[in-house]
C-alpha atoms as a PDB file:
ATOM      1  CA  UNK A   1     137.272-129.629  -1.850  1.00  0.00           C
ATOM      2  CA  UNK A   2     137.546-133.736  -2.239  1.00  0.00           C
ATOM      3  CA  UNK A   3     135.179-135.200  -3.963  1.00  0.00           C
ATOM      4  CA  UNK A   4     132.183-136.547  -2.458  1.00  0.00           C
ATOM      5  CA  UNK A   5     130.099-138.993  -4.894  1.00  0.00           C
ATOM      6  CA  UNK A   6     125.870-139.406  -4.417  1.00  0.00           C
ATOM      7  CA  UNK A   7     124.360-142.768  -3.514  1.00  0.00           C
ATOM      8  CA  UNK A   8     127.299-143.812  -1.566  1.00  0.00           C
ATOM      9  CA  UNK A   9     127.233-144.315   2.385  1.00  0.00           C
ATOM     10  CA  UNK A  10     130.259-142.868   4.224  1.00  0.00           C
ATOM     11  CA  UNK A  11     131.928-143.354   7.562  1.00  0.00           C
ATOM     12  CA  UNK A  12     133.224-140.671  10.218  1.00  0.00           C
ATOM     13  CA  UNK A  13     136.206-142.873   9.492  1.00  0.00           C
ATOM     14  CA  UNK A  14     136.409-142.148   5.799  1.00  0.00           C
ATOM     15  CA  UNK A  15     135.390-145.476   4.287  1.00  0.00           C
ATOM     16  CA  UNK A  16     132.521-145.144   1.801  1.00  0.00           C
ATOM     17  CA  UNK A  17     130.419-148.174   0.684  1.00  0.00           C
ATOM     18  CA  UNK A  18     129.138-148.972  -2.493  1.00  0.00           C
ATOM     19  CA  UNK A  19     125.881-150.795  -2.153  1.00  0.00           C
ATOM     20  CA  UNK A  20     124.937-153.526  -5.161  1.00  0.00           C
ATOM     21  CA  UNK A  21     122.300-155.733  -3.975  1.00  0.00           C
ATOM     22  CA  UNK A  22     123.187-157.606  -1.149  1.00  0.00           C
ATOM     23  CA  UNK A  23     126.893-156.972  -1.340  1.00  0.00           C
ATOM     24  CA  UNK A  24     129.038-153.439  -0.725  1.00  0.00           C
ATOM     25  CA  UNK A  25     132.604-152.206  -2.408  1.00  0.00           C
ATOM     26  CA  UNK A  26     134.316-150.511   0.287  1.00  0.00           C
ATOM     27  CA  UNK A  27     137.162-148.288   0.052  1.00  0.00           C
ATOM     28  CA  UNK A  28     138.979-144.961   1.249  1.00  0.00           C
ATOM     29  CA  UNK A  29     137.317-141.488   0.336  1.00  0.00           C
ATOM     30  CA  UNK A  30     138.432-139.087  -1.739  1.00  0.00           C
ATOM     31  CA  UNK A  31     139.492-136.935   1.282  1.00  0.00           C
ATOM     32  CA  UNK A  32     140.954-139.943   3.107  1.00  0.00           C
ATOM     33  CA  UNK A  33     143.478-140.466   0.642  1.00  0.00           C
ATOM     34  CA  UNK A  34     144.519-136.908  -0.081  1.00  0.00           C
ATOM     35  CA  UNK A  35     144.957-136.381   4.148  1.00  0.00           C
ATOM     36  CA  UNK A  36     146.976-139.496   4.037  1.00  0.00           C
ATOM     37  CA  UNK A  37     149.037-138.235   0.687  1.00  0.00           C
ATOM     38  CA  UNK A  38     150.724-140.999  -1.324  1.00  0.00           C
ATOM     39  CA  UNK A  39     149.678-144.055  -0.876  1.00  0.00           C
ATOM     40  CA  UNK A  40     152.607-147.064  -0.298  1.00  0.00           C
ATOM     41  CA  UNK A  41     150.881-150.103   0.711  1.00  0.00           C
ATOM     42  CA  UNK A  42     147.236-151.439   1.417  1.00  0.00           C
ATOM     43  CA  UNK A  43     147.357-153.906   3.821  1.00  0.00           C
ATOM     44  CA  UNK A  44     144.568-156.258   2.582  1.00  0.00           C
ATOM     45  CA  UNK A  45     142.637-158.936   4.984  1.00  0.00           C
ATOM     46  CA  UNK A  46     141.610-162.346   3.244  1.00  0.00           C
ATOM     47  CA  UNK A  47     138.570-163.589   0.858  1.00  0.00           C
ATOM     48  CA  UNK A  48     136.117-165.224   3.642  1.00  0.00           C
ATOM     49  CA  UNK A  49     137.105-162.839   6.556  1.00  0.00           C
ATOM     50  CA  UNK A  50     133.952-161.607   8.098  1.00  0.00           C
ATOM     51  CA  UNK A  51     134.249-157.825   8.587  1.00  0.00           C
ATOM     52  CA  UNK A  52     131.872-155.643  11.798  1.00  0.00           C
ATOM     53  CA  UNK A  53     131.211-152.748  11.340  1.00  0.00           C
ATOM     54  CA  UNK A  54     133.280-150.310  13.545  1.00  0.00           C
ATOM     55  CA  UNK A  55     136.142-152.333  13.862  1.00  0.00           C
ATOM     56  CA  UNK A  56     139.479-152.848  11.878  1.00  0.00           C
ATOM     57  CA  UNK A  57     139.830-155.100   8.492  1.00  0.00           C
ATOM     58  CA  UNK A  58     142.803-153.607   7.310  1.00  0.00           C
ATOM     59  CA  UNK A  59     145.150-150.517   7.158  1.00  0.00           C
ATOM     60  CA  UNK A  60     146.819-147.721   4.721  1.00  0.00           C
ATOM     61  CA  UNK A  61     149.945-146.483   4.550  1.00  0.00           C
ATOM     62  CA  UNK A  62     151.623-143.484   2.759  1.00  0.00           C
ATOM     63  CA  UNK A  63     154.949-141.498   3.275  1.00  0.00           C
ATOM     64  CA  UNK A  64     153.044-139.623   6.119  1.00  0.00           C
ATOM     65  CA  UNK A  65     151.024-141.401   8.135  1.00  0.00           C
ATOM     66  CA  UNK A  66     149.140-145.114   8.071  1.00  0.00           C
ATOM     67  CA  UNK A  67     145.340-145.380   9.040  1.00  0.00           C
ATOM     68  CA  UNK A  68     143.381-148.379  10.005  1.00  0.00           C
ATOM     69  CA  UNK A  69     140.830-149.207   7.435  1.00  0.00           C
ATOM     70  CA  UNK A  70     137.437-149.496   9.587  1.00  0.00           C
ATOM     71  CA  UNK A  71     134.625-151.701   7.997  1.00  0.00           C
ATOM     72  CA  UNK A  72     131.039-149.023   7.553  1.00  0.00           C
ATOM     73  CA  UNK A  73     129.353-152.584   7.538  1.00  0.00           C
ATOM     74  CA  UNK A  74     129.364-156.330   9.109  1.00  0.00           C
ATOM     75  CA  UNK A  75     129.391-158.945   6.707  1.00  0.00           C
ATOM     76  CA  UNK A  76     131.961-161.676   4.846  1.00  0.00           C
ATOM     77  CA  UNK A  77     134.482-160.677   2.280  1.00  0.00           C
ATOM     78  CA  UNK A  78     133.858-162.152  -0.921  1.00  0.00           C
ATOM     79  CA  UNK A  79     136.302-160.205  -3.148  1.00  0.00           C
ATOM     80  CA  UNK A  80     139.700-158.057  -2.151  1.00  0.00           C
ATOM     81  CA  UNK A  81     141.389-155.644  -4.862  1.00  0.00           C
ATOM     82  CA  UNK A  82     144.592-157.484  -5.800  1.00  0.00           C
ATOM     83  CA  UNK A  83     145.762-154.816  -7.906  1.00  0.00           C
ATOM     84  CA  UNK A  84     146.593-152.845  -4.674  1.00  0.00           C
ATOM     85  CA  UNK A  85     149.260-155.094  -3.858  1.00  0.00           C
ATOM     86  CA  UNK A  86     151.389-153.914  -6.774  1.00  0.00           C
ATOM     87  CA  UNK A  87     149.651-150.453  -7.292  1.00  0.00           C
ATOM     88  CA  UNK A  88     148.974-149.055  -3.932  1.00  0.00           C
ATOM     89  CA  UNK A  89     148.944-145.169  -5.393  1.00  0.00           C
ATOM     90  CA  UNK A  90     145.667-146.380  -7.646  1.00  0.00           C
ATOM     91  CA  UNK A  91     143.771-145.209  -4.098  1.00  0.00           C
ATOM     92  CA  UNK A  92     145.466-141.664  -4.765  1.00  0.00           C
ATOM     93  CA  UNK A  93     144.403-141.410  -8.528  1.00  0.00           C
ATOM     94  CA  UNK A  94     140.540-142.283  -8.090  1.00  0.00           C
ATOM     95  CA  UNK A  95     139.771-143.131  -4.932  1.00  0.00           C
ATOM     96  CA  UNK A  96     136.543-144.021  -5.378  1.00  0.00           C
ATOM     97  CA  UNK A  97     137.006-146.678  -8.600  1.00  0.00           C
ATOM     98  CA  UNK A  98     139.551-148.449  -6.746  1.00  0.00           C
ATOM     99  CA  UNK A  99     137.738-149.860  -4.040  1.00  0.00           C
ATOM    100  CA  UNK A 100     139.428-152.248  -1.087  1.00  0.00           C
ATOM    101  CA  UNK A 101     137.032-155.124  -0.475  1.00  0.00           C
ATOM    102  CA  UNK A 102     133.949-156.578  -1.815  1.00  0.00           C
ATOM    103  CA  UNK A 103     131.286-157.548   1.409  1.00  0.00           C
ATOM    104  CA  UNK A 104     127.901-159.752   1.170  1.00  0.00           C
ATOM    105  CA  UNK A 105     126.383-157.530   3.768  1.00  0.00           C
ATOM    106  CA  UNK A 106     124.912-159.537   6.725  1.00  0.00           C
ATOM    107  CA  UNK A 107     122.718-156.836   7.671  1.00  0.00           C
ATOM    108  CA  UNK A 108     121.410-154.338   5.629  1.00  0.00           C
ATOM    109  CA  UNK A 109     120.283-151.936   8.533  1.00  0.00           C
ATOM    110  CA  UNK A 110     123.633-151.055   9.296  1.00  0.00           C
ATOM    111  CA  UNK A 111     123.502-148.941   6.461  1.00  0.00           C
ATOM    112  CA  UNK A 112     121.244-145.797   8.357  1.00  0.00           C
ATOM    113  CA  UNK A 113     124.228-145.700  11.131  1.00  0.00           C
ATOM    114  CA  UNK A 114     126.611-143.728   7.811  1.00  0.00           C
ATOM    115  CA  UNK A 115     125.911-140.632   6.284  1.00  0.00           C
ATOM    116  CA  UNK A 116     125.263-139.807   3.003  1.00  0.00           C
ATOM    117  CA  UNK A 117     126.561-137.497   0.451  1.00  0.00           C
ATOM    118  CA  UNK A 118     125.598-134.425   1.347  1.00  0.00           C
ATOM    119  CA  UNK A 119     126.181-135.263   5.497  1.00  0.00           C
ATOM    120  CA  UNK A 120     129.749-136.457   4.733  1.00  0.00           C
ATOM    121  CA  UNK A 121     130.592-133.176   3.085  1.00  0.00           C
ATOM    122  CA  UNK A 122     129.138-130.923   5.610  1.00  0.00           C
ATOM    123  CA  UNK A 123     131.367-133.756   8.059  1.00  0.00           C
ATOM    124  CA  UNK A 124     134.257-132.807   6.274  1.00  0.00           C
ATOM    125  CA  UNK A 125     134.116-129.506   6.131  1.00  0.00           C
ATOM    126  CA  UNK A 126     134.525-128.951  10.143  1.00  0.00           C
END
């Protein structure tokens, strides 16, 4: 079973979000990255890029398969995860501490369209 953490919003796309005031860590889930297998290279967008939710920001690749990144939320990116360039496989080992991109969210709201915890489970268990 892939762990599934409380207080964070999920995707139907896998992406969770971390929510810390106004601004939101986003990253793979923990079931994401073991579907994809090992991770190779993040393709990361740019500090300043503004992100809507729904649409692409990004992608994933491993030895299997690579998988657009979808952004849960609309806002700008004020931070990406530079380690990912060198250490791709740090999404395998803990998924949820190595998050992709820092957003200021732009609208709060967004956040009842994901599911939480216990919703992305039951999601992932079908």
């Amino acid at each position: 079973m892939a762990k599934v953490i409380e207080g964070l919003y999920y995707s139907e796309s896998h992406e969770y979000v971390k929510v810390e005031g106004n601004f939101g860590y986003i990253g793979i889930t923990d079931y994401a990255q073991n579907a994809l297998g090992n991770v190779v290279y993040v393709d990361l967008p740019e500090v300043d890029d503004e992100v809507t939710a729904g649409e692409e920001f990004g992608a994933v690749e491993s030895v299997k398969a690579a998988s657009d990144l979808m952004s849960p939320v609309s806002g700008t990116i004020v931070e990406v995860n530079d380690k990912l360039d060198d250490e791709p496989e740090l999404v395998n080992q803990d998924a949820y501490a190595n998050w992709i991109i820092k957003v200021e969210i732009s609208d709060m709201s967004e956040l009842n369209n994901l599911m939480d915890a216990k919703a992305y489970a039951a999601f992932c268990e079908k």
